[in-house]
N, C-alpha and C. Protein backbone atom coordinates (compact mmCIF):
# COMPACT_ATOMS: atom_id res chain seq x y z
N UNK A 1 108.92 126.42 128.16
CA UNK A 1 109.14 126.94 126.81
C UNK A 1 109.27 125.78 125.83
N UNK A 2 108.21 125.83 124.71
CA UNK A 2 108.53 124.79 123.67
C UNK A 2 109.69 125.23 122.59
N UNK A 3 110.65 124.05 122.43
CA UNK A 3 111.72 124.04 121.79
C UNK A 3 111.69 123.87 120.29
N UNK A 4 112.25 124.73 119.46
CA UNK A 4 112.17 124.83 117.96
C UNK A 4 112.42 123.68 117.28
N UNK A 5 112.04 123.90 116.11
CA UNK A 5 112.17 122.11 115.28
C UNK A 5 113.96 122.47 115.26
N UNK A 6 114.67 123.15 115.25
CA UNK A 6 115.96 123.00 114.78
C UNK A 6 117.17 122.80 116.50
N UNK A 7 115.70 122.87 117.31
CA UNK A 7 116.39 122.29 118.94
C UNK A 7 115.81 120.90 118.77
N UNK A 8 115.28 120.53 118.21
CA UNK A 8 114.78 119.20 118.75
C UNK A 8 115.44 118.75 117.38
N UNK A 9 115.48 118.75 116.20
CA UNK A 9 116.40 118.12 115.32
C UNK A 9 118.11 117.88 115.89
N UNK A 10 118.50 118.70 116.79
CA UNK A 10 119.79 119.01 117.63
C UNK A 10 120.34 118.10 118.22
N UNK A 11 118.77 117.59 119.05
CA UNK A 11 118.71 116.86 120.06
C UNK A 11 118.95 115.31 119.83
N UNK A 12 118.09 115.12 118.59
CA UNK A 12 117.86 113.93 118.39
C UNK A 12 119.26 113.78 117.37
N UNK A 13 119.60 114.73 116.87
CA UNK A 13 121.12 114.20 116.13
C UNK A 13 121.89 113.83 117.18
N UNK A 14 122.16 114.48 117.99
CA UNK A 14 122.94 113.74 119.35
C UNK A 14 123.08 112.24 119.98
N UNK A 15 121.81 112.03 119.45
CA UNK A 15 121.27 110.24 120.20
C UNK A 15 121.93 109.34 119.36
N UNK A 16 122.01 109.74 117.87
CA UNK A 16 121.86 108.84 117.00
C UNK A 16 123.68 108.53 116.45
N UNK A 17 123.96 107.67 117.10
CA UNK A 17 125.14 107.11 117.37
C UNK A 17 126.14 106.15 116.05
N UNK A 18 126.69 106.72 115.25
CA UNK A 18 127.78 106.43 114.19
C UNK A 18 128.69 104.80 114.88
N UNK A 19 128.43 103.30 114.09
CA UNK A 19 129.73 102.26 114.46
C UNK A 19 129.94 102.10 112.97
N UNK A 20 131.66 102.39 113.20
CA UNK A 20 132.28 102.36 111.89
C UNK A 20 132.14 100.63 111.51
N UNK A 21 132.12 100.21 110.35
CA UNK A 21 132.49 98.97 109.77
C UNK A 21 131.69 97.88 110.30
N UNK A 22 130.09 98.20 110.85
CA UNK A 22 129.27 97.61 111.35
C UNK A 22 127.84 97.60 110.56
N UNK A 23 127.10 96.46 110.11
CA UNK A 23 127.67 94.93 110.51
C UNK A 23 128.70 94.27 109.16
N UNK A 24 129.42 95.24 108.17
CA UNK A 24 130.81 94.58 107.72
C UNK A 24 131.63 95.66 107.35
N UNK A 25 132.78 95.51 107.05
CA UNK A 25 133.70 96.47 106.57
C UNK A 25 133.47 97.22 105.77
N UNK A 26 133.37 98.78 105.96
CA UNK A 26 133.38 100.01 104.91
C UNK A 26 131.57 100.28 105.39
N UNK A 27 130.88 99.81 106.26
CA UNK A 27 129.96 100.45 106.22
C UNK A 27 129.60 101.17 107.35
N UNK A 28 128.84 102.57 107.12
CA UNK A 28 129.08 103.42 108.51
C UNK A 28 127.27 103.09 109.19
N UNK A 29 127.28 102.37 109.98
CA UNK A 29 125.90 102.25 110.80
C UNK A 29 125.17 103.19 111.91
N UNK A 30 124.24 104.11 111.53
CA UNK A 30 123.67 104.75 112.04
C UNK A 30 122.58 103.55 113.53
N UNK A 31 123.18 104.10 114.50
CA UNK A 31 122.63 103.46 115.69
C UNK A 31 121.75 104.41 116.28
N UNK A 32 120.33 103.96 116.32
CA UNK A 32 119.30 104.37 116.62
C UNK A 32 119.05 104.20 118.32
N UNK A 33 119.20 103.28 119.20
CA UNK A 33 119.14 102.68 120.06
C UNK A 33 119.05 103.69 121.52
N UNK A 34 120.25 104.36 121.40
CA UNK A 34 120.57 105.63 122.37
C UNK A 34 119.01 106.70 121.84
N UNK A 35 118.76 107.27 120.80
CA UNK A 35 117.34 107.63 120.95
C UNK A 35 116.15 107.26 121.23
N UNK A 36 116.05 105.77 121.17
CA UNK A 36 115.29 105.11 121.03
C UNK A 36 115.47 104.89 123.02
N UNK A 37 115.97 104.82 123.58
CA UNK A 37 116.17 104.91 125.60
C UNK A 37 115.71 106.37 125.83
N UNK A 38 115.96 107.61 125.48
CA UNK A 38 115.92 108.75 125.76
C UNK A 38 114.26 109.40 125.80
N UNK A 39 113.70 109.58 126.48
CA UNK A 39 111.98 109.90 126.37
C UNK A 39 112.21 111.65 125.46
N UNK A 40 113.09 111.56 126.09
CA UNK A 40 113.03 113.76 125.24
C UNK A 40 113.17 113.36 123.85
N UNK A 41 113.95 112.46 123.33
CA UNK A 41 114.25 112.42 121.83
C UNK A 41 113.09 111.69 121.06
N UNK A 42 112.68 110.73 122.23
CA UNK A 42 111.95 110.09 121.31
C UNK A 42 110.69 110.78 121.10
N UNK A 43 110.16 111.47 122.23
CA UNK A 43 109.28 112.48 121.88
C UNK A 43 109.47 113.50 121.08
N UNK A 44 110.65 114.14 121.10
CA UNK A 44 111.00 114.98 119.75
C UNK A 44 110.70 114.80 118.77
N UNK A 45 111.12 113.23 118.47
CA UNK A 45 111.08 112.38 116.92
C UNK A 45 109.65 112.38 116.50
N UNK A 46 109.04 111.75 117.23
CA UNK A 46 107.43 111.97 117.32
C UNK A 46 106.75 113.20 117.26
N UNK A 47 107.30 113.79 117.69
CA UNK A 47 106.76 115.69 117.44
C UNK A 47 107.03 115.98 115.92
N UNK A 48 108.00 115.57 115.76
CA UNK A 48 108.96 115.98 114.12
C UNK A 48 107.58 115.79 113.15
N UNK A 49 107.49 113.98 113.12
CA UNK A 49 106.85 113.57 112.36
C UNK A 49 105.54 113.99 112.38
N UNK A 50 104.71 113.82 113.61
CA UNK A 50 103.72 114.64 113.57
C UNK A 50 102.86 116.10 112.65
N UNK A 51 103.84 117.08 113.62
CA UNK A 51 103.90 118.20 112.39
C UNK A 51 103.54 118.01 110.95
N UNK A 52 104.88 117.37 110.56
CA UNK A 52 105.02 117.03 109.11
C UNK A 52 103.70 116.38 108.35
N UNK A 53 103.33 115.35 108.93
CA UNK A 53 102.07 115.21 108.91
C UNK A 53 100.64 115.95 109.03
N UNK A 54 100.61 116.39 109.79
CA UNK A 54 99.12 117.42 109.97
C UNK A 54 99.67 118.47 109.04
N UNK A 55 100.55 118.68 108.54
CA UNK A 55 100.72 119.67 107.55
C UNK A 55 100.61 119.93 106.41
N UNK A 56 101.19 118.37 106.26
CA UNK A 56 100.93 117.58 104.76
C UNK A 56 100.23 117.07 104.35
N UNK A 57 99.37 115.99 104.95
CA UNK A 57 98.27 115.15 105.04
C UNK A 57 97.48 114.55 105.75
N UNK A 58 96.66 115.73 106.00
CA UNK A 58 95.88 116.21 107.10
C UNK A 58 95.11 115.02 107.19
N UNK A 59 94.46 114.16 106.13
CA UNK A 59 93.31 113.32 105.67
C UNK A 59 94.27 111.85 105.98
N UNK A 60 95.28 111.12 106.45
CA UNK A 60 96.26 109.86 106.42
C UNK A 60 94.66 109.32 107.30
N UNK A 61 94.40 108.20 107.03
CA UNK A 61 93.81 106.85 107.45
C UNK A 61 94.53 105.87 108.58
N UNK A 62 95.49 105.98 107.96
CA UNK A 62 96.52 104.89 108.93
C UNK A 62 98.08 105.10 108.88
N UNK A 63 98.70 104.49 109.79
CA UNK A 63 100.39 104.75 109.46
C UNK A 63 100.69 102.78 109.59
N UNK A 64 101.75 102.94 108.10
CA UNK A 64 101.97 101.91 107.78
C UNK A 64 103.47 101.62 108.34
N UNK A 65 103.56 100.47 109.55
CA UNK A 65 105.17 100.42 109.70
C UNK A 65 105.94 99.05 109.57
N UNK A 66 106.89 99.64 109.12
CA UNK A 66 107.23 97.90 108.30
C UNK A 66 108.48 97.45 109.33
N UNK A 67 108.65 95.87 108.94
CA UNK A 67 109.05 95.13 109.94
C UNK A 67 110.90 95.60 109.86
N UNK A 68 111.28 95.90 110.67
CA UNK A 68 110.85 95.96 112.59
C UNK A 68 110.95 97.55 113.23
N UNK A 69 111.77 97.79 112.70
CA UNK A 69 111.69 99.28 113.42
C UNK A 69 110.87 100.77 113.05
N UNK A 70 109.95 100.10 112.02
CA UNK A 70 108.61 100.93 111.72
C UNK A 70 107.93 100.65 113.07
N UNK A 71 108.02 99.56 113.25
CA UNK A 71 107.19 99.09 114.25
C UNK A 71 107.11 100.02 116.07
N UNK A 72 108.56 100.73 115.83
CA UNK A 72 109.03 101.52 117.15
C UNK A 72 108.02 103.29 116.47
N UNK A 73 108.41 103.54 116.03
CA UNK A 73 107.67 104.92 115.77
C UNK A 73 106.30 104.38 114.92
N UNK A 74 105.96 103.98 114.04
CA UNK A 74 104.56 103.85 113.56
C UNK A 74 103.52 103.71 114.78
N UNK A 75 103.54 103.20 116.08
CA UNK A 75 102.18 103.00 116.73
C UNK A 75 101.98 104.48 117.79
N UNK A 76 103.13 104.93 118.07
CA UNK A 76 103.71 106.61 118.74
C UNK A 76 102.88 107.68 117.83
N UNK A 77 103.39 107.58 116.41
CA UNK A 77 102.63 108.41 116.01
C UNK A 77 101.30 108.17 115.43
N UNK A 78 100.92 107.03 114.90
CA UNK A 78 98.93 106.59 114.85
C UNK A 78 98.48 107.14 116.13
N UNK A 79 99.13 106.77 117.09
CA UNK A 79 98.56 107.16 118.33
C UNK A 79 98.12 108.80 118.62
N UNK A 80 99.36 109.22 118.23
CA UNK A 80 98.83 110.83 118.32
C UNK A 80 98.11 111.35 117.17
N UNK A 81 98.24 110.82 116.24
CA UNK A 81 97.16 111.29 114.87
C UNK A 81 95.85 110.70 115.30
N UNK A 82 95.68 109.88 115.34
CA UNK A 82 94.01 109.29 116.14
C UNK A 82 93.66 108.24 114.87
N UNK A 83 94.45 107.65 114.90
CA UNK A 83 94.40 106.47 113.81
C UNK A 83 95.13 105.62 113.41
N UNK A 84 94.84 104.38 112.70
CA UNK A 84 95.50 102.69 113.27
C UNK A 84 96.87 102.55 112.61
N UNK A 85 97.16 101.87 113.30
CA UNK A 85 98.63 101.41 112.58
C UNK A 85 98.46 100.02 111.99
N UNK A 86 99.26 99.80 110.98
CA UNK A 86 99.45 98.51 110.47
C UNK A 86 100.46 97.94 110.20
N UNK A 87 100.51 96.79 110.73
CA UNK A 87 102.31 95.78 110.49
C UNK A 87 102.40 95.07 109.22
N UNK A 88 103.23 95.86 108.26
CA UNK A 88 104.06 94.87 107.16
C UNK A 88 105.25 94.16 107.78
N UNK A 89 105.01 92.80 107.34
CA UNK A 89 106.06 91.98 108.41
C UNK A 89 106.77 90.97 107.12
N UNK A 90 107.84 90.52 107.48
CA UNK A 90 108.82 89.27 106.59
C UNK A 90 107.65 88.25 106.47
N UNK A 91 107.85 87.47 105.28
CA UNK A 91 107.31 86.35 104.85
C UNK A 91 107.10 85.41 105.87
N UNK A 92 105.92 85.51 106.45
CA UNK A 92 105.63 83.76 106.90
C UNK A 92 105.72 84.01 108.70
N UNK A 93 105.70 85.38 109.06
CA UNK A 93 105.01 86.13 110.66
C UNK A 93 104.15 86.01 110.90
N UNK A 94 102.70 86.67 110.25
CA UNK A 94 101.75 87.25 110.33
C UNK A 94 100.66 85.90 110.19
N UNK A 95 99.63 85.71 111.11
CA UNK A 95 99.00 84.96 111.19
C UNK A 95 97.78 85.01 110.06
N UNK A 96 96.61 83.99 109.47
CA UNK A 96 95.59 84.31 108.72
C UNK A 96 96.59 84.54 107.22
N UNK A 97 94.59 84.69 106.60
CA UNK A 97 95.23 84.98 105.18
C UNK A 97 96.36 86.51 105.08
N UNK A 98 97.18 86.31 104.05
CA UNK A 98 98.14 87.54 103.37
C UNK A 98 97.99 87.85 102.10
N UNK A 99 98.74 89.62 101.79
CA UNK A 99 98.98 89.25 100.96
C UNK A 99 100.27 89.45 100.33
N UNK A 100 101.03 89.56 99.48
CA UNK A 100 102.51 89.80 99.84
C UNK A 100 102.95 90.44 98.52
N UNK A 101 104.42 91.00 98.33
CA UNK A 101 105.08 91.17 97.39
C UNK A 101 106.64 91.03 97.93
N UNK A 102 106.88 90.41 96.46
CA UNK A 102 108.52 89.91 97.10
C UNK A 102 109.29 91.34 96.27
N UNK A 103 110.88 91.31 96.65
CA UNK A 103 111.40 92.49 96.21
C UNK A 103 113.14 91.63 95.99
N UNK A 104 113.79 92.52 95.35
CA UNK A 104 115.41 91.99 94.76
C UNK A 104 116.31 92.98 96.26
N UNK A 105 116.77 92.22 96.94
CA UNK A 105 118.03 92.85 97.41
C UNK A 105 119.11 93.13 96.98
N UNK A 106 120.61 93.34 97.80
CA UNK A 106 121.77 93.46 97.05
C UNK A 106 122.44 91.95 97.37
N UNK A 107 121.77 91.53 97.95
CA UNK A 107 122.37 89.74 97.99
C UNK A 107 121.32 88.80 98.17
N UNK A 108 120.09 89.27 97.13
CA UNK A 108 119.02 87.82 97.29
C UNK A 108 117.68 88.34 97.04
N UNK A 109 116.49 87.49 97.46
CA UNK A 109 115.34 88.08 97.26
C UNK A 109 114.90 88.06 98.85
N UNK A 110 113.64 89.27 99.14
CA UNK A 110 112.96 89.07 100.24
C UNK A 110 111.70 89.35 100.16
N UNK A 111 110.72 89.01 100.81
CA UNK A 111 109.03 89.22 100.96
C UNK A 111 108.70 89.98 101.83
N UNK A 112 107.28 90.36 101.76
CA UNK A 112 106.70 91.30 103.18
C UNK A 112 105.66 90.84 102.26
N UNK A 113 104.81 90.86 103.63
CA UNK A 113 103.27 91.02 103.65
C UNK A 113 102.20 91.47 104.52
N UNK A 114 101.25 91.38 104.38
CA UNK A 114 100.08 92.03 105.23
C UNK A 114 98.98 91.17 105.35
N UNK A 115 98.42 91.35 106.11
CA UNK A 115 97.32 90.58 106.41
C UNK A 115 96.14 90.73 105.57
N UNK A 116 94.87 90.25 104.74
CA UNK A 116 94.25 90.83 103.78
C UNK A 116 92.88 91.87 104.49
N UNK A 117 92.71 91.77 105.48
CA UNK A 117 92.01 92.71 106.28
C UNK A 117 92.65 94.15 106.79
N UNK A 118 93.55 93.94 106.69
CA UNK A 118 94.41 95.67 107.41
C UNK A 118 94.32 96.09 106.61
N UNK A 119 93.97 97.25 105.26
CA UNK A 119 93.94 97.86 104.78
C UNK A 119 92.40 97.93 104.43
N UNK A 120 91.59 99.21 103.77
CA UNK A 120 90.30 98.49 102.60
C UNK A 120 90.48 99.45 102.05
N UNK A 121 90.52 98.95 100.46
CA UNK A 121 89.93 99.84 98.95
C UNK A 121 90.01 101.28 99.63
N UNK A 122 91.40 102.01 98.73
CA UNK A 122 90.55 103.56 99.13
C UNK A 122 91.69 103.94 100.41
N UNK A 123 91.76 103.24 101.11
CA UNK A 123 92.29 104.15 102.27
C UNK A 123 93.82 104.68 102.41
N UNK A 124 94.05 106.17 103.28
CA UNK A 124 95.05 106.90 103.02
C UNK A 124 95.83 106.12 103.79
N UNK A 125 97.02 106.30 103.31
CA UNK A 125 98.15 105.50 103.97
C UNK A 125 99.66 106.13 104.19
N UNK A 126 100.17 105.67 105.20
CA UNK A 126 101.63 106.51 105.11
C UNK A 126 102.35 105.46 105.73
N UNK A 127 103.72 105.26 105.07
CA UNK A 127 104.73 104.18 105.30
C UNK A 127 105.76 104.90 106.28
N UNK A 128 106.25 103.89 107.43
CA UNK A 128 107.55 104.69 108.17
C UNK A 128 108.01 104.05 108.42
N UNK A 129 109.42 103.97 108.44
CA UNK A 129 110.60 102.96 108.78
C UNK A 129 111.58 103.94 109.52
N UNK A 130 112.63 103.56 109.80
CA UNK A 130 113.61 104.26 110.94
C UNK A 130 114.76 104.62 109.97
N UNK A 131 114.50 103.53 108.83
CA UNK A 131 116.12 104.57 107.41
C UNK A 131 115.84 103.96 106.08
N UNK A 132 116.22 105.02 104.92
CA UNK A 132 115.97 104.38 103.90
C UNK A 132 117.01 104.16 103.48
N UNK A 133 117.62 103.20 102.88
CA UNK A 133 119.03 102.94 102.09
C UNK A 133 118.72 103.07 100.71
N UNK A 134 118.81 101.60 100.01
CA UNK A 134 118.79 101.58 98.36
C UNK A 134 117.31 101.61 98.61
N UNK A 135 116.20 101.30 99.71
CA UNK A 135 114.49 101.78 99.36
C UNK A 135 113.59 100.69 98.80
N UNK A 136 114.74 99.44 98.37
CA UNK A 136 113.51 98.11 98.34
C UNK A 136 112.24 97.80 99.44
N UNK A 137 113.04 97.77 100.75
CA UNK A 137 111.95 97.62 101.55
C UNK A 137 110.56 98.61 101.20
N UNK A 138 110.83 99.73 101.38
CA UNK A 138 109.80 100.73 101.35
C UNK A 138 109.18 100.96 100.20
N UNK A 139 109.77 100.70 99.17
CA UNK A 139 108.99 100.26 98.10
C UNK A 139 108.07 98.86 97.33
N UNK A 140 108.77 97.95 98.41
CA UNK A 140 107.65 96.87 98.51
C UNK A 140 106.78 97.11 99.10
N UNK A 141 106.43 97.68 99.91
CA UNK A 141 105.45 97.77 100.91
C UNK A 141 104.91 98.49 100.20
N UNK A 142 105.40 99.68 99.52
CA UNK A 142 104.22 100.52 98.89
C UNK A 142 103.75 99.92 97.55
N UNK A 143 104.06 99.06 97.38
CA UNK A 143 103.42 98.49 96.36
C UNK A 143 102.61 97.42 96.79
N UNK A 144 103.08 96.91 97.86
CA UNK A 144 102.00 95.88 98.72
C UNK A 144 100.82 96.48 99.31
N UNK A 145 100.71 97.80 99.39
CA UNK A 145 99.28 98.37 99.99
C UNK A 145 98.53 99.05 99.07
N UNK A 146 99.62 99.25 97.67
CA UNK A 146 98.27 99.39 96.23
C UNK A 146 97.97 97.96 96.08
N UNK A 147 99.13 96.89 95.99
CA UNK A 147 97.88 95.88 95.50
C UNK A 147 96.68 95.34 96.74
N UNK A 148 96.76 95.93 97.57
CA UNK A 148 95.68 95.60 98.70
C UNK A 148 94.58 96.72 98.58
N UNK A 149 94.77 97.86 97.66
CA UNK A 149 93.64 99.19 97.04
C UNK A 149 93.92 100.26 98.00
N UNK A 150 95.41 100.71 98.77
CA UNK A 150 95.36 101.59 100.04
C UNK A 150 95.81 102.88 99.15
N UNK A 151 95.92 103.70 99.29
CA UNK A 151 96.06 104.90 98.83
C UNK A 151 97.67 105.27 99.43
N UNK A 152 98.70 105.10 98.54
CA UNK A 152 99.58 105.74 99.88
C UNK A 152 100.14 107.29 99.74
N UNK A 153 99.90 107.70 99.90
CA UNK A 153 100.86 109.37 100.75
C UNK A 153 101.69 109.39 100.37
N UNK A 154 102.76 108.64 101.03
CA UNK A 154 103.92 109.58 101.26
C UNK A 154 104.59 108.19 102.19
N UNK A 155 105.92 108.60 102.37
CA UNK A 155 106.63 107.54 103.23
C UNK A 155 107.79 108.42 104.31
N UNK A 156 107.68 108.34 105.70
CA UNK A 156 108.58 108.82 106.47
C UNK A 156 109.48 107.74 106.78
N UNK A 157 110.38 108.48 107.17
CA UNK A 157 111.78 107.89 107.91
C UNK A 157 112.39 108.86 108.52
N UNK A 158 113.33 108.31 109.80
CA UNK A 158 114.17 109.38 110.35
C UNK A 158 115.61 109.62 109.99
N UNK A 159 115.92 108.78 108.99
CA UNK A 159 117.40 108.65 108.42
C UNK A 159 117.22 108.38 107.09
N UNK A 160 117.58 109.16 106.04
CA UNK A 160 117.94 108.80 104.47
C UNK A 160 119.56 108.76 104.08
N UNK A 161 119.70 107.84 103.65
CA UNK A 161 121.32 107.66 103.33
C UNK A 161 120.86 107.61 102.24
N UNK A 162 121.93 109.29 101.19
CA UNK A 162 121.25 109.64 100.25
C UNK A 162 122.39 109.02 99.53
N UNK A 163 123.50 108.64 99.81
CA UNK A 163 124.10 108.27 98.31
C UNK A 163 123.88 106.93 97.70
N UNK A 164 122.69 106.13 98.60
CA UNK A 164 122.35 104.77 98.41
C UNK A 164 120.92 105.36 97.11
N UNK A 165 120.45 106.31 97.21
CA UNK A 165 119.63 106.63 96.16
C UNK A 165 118.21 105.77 96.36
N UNK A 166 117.65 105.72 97.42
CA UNK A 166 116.51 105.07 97.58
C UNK A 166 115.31 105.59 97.56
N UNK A 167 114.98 107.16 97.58
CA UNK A 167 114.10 107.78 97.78
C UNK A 167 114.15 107.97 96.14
N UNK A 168 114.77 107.66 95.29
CA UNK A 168 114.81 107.72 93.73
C UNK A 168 113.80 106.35 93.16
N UNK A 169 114.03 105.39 93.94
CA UNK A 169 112.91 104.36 93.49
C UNK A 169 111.86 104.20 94.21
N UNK A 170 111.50 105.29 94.90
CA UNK A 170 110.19 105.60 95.61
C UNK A 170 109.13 106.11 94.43
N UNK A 171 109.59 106.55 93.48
CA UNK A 171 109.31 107.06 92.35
C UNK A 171 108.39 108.23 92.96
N UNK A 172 107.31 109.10 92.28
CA UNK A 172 106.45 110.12 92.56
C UNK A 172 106.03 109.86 94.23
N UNK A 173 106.16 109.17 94.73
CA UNK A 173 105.93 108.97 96.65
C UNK A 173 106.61 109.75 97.20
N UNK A 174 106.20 110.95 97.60
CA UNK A 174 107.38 111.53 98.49
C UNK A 174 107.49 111.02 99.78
N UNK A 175 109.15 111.20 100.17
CA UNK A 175 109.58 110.78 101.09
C UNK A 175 109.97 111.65 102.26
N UNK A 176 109.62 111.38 102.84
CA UNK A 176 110.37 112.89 104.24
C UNK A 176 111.03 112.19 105.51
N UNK A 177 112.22 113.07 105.22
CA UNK A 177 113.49 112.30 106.32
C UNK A 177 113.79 113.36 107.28
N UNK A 178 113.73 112.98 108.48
CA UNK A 178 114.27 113.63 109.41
C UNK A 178 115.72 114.02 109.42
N UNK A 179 116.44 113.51 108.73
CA UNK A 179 118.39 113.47 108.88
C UNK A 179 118.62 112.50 107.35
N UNK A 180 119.70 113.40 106.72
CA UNK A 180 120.21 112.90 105.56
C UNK A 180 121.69 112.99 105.78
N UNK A 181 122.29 111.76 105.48
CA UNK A 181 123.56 111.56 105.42
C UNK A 181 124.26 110.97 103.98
């Protein structure tokens, strides 16, 4: 018997493991890790997104996953959509020419980039990371694959921490989260 999206959302809330005041005081860290060992959840997670996808945007080109734990679900699900994945990675990884955009943190600046061949002019794109907070990351990147001419979609994640307000500077990109806290 296949299990409902609201058994497998169940499931995978279960995995996903709360350390108070980690990595500093007053902040509550969603630990991915215990789902990320479990084959039922992680296939769940992958089912989730899936769906959501062939539902939404039937036409995606590629799934875009940014460094590092895009990197755990982005190639799971290209794989089952039937199409490539691509690594946005930190400044100064990625071998060959790049191309990059830097972004403002809450304590500094940081970069990502891409390689200038992974994307071409035109193509559909979808960003996934494992959580959005305040949404710099994911909004560099989506601005790093218009200035490379990619078309982007839409951006998944399996965790939105909504009072950080990050899916607000996603601007018109919708975002789709598996779990909002």
């Amino acid at each position: 018997m296949q299990e409902s999206r609201e058994e497998k959302l169940n499931y995978i809330m279960g995995k996903i493991r709360p350390f108070n005041d980690f990595p500093s005081k007053g902040v509550l860290f969603r630990d991915i890790c215990p789902l990320m060992k479990d084959h039922k959840a992680l296939c769940a997670t992958i089912d989730l997104f899936e769906e959501y996808v062939k539902q939404t945007f039937p036409m995606v080109d590629s799934i875009v996953g940014l460094d590092a734990r895009g990197f755990l679900f982005g190639p799971l699900l290209a794989q089952r959509l039937g199409v490539g994945f691509v690594l946005v990675r930190k400044k100064g990884k990625l071998p060959g020419p790049t191309e990059s955009v830097s972004y403002t943190l809450e304590y500094g600046q940081a970069e990502v980039e891409v390689q200038v061949d992974a994307v071409e002019k035109g193509q559909r794109v979808l960003l996934i990371d494992d959580l959005i907070a305040t949404g710099g990351s994911l909004h560099a990147a989506s601005e790093l694959m218009k200035k490379c001419g990619a078309e982007v979609l839409g951006c998944l994640v399996l965790i939105e921490l909504k009072d950080l307000k990050g899916v607000e500077r996603q601007g018109s990109t919708p975002v789709f989260s598996l779990f909002q806290y």
